[in-house]
N, C-alpha and C. Protein backbone atom coordinates (compact mmCIF):
# COMPACT_ATOMS: atom_id res chain seq x y z
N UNK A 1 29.03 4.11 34.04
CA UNK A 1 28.79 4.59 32.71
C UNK A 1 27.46 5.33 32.61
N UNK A 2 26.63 4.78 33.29
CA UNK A 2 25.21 5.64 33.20
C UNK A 2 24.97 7.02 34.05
N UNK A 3 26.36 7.09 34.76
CA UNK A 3 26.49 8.68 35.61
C UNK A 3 27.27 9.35 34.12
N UNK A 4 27.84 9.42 33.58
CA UNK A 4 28.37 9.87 32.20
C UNK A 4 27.32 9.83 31.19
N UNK A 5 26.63 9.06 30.87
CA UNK A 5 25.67 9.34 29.98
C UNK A 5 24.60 10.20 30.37
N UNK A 6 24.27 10.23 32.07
CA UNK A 6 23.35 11.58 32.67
C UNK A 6 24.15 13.00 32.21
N UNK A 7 25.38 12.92 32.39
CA UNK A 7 26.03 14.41 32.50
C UNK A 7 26.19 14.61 30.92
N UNK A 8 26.02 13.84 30.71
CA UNK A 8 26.32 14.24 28.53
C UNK A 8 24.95 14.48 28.47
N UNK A 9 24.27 13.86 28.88
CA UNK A 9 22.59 14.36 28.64
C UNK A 9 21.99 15.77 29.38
N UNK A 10 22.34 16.00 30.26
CA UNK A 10 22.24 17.47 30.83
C UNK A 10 23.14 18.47 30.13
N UNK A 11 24.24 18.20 29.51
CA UNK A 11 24.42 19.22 28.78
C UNK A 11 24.23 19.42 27.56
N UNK A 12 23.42 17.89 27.16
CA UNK A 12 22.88 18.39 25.73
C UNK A 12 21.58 19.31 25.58
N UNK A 13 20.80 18.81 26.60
CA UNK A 13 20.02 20.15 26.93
C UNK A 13 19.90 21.24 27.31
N UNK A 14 21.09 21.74 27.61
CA UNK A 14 21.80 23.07 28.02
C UNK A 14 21.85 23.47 26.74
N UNK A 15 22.88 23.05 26.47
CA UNK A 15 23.01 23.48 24.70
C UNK A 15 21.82 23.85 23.70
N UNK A 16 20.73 22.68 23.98
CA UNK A 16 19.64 23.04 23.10
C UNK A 16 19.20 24.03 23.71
N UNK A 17 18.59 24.12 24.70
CA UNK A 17 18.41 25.95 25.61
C UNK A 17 19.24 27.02 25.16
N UNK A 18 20.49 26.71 25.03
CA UNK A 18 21.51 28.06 24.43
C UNK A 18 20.81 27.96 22.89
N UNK A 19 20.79 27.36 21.87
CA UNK A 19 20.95 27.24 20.74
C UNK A 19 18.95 28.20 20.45
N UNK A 20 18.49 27.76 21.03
CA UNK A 20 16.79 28.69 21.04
C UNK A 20 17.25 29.89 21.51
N UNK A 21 17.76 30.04 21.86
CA UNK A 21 18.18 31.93 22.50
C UNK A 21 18.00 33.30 20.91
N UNK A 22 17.61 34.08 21.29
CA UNK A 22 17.71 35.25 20.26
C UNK A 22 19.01 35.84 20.64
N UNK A 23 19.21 36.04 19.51
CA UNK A 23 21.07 36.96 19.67
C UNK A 23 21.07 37.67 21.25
N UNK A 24 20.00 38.82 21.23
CA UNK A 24 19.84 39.57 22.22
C UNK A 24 19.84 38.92 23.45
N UNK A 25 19.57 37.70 23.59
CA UNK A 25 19.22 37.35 25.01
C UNK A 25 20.95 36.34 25.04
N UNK A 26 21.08 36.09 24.24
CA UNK A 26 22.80 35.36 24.26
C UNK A 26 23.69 36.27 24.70
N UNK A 27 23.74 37.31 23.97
CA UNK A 27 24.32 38.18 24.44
C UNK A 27 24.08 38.77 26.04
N UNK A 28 23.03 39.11 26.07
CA UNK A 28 23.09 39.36 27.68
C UNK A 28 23.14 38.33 29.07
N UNK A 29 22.90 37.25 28.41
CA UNK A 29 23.60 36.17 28.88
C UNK A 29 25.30 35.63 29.11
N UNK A 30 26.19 35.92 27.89
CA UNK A 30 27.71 36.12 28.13
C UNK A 30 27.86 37.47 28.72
N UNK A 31 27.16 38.26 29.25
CA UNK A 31 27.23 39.48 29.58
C UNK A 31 27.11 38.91 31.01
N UNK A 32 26.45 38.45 31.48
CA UNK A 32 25.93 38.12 32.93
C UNK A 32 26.74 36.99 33.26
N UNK A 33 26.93 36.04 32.75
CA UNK A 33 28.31 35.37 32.60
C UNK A 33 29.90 35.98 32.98
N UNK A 34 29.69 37.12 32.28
CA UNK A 34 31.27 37.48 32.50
C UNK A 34 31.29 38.05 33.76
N UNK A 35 30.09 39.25 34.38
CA UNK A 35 29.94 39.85 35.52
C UNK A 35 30.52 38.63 36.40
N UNK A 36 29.17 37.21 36.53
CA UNK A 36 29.44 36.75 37.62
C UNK A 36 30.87 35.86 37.72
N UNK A 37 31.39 35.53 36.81
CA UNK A 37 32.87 34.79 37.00
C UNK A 37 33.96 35.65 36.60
N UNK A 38 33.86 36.49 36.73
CA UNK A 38 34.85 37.88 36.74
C UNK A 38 36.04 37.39 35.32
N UNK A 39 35.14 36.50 34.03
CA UNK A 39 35.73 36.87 32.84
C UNK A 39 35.29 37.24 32.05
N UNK A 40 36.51 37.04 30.39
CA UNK A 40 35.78 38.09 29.42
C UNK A 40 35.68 37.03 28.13
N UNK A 41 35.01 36.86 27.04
CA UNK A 41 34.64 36.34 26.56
C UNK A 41 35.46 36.40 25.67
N UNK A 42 36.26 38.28 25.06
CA UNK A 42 36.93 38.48 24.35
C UNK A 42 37.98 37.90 24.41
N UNK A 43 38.76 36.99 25.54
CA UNK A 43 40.19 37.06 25.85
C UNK A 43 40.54 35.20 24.87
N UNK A 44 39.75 34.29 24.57
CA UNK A 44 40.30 33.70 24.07
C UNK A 44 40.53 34.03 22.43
N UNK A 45 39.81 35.04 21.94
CA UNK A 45 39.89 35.77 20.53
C UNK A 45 40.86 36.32 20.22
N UNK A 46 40.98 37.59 21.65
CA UNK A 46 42.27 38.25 21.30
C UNK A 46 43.37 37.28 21.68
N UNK A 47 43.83 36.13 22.39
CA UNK A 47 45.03 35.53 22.75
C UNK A 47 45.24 34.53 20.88
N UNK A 48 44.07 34.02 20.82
CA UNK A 48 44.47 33.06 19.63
C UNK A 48 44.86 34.28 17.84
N UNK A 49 44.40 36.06 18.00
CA UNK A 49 45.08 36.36 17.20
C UNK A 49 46.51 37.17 17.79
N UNK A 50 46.98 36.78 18.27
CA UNK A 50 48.16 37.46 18.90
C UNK A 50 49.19 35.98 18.93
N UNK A 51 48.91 35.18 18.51
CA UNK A 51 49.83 34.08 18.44
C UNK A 51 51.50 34.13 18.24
N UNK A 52 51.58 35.25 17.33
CA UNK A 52 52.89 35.75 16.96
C UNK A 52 53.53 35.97 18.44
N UNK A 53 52.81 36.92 19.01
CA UNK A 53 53.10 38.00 20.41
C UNK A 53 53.87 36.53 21.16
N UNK A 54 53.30 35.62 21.75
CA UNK A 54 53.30 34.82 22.71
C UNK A 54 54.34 34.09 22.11
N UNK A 55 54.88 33.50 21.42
CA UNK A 55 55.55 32.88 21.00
C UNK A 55 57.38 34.30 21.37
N UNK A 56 57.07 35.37 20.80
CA UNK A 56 58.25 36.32 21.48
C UNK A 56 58.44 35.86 23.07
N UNK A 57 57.06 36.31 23.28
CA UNK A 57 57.39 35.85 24.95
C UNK A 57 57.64 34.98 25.19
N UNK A 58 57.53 33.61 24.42
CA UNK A 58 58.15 32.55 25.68
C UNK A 58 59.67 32.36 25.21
N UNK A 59 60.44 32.96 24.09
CA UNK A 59 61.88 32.85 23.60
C UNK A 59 62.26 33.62 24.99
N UNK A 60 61.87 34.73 25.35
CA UNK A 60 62.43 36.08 26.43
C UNK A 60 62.00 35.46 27.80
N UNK A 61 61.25 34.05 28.04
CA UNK A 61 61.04 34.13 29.74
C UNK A 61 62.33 34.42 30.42
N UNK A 62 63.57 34.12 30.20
CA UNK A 62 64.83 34.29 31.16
C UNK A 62 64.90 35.61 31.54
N UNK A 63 64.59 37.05 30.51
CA UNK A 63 64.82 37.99 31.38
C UNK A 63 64.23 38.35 32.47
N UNK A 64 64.41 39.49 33.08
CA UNK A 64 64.35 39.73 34.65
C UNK A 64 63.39 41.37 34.39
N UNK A 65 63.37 41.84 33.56
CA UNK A 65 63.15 43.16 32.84
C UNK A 65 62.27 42.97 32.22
N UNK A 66 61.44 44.07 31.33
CA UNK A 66 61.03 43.98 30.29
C UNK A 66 60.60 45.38 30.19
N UNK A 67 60.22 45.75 28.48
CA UNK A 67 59.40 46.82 27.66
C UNK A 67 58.84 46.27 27.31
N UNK A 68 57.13 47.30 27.60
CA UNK A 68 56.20 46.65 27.02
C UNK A 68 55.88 47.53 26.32
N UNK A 69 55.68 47.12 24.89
CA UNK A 69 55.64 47.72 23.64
C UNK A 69 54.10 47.63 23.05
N UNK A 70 53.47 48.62 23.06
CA UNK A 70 51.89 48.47 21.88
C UNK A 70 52.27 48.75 20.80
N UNK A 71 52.41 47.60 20.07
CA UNK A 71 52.13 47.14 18.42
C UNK A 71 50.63 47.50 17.85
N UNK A 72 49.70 47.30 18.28
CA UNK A 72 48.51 48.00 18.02
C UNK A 72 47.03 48.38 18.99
N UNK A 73 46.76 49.26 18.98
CA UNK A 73 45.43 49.28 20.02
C UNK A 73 44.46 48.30 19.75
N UNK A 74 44.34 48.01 18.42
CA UNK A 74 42.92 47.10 18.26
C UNK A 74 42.02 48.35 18.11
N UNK A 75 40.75 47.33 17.82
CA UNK A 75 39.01 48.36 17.60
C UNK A 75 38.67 48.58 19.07
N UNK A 76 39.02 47.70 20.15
CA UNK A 76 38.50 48.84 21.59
C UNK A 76 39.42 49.92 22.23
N UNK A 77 38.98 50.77 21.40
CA UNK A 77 40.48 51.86 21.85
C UNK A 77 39.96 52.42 23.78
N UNK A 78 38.71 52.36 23.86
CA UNK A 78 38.53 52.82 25.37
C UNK A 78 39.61 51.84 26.33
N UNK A 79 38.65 50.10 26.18
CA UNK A 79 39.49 49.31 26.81
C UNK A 79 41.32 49.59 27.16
N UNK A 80 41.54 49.45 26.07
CA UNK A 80 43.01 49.91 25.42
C UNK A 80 43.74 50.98 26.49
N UNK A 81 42.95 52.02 26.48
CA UNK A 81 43.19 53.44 27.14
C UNK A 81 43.05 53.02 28.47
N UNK A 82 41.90 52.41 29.11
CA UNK A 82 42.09 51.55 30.77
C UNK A 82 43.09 51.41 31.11
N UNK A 83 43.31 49.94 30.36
CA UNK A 83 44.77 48.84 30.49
C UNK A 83 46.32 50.05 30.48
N UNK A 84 46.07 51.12 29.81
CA UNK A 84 47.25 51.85 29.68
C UNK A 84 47.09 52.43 31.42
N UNK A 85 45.82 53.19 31.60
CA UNK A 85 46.19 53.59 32.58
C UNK A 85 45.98 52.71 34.18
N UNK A 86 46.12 51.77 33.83
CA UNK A 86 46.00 50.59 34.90
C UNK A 86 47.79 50.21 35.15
N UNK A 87 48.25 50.14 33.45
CA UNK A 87 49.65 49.69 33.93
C UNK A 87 50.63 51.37 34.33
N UNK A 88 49.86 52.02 33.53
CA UNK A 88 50.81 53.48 33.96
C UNK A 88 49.97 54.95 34.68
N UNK A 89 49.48 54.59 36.03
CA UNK A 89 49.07 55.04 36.65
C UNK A 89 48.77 56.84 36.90
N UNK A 90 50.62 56.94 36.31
CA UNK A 90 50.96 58.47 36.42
C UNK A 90 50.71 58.77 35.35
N UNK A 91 49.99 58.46 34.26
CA UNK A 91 49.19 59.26 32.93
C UNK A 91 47.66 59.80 33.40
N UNK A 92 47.78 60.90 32.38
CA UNK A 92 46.22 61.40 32.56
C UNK A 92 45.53 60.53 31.17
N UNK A 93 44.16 60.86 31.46
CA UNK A 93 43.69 60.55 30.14
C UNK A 93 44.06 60.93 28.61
N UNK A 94 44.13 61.75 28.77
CA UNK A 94 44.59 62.49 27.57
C UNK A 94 45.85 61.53 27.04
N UNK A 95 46.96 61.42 27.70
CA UNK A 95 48.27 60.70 27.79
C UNK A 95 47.88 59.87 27.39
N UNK A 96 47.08 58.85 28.10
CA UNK A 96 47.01 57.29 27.62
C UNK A 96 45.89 57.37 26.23
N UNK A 97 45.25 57.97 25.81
CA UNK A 97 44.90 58.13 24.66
C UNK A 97 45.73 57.95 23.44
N UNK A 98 46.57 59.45 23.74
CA UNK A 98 47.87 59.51 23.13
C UNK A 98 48.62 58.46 22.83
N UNK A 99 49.23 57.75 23.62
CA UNK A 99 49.66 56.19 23.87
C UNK A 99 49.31 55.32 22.66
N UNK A 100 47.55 55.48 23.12
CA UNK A 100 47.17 54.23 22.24
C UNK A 100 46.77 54.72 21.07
N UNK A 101 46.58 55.82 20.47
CA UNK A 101 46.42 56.57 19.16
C UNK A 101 48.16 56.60 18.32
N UNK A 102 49.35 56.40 18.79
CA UNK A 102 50.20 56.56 18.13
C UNK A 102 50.81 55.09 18.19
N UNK A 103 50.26 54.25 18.85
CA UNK A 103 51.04 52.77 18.48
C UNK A 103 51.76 52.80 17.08
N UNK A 104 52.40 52.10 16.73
CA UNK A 104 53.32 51.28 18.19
C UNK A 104 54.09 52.40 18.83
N UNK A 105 54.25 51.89 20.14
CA UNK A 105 54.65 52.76 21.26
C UNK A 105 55.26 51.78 22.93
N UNK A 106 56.52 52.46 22.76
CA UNK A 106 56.91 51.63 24.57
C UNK A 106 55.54 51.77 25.69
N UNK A 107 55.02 51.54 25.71
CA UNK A 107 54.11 51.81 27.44
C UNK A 107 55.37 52.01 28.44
N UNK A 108 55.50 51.45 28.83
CA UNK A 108 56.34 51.34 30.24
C UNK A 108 57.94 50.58 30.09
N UNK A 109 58.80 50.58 30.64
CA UNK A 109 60.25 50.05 30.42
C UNK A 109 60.55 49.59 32.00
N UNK A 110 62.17 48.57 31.67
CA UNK A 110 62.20 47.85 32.73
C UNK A 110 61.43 47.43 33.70
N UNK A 111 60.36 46.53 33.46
CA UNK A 111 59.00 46.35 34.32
C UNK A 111 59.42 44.85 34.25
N UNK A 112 59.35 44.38 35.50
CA UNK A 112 59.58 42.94 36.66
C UNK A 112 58.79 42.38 35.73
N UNK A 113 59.71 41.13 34.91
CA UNK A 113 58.74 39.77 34.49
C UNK A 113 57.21 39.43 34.65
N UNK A 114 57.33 39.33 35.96
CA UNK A 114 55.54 39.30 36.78
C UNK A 114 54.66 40.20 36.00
N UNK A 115 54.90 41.49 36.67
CA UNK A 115 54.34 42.22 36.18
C UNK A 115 53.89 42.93 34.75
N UNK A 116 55.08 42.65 33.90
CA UNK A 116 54.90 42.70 32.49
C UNK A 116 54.45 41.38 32.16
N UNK A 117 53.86 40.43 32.36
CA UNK A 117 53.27 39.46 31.88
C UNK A 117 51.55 39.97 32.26
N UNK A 118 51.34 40.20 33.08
CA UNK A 118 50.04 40.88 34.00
C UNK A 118 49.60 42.15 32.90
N UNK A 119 50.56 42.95 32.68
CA UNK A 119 49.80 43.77 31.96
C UNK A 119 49.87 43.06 30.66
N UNK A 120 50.44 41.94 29.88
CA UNK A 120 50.46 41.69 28.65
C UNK A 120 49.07 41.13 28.93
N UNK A 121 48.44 40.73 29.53
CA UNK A 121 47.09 40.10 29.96
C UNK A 121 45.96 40.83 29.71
N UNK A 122 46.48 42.17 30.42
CA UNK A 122 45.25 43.26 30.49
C UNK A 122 45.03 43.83 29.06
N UNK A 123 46.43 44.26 28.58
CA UNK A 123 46.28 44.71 27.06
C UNK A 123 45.23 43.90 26.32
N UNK A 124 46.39 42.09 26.33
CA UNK A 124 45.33 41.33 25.30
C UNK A 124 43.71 41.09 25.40
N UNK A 125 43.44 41.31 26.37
CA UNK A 125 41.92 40.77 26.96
C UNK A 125 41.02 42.16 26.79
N UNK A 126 41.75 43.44 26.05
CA UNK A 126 41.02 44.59 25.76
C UNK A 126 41.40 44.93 24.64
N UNK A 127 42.05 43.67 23.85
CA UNK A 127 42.17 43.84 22.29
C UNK A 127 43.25 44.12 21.73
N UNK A 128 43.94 44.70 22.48
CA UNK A 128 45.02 45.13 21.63
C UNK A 128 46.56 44.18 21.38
N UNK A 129 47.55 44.43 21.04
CA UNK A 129 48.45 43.67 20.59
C UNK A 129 49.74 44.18 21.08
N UNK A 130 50.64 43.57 22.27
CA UNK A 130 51.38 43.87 22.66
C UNK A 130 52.64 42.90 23.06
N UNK A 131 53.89 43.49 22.92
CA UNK A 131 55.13 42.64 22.69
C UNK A 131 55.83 42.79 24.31
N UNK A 132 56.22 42.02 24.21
CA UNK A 132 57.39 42.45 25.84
C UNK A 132 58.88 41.75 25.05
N UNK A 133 59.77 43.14 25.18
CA UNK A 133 60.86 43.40 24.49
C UNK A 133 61.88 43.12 25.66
């Protein structure tokens, strides 16, 4: 019990260290954070407002297929424009702009389970809001 009360006590002082931080230095702190564990801070924000989305997807796990549909870009339209051209390679910029300026919009069709789950990942974790049909 007193190895548990050390580790509750080291992170209460962690915490008080986070909690003295100026915005600016928090921030570049989840910034340096995300670099070194290769995540994003945004992705439990955008997954918990997309609740609707995920719930489609798990009625549809049986298919073998999928369309992946942008319902909306969200406020990071750059991100957005990445993820487009990450899942659809053969667009130019311009294209995947396009894409994400006229949501809702198919992205891509008949795309392998796997892989349309992968990009439903990339979308959500750069904001935007996307269905697999």
């Amino acid at each position: 019990m007193s190895e548990e009360k050390k580790e509750k006590s080291k992170f209460e002082d962690l915490i008080k260290k986070i909690e003295e931080l100026s915005v600016k230095d928090l921030a570049e702190l989840v910034k340096e954070l995300e670099e070194r564990f290769g995540v994003s801070a945004m992705a439990p924000v955008a997954v918990a407002g997309t609740g609707a989305t995920a719930e489609v997807s798990a009625d549809d796990d049986k298919k073998a297929e999928y369309t992946i549909h942008l319902k909306d870009a969200g406020v990071q339209k750059i991100a957005v424009i990445k993820a487009i051209r990450e899942v659809r390679p053969d667009l130019g910029l311009k294209e995947a702009k396009d894409l994400a300026d006229g949501a809702p919009k198919d992205i891509k069709e008949s795309v392998p389970a796997e892989e349309a789950e992968d990009a439903k990942k990339k979308f959500t974790e750069a904001g935007a809001t996307v269905e697999l049909k």
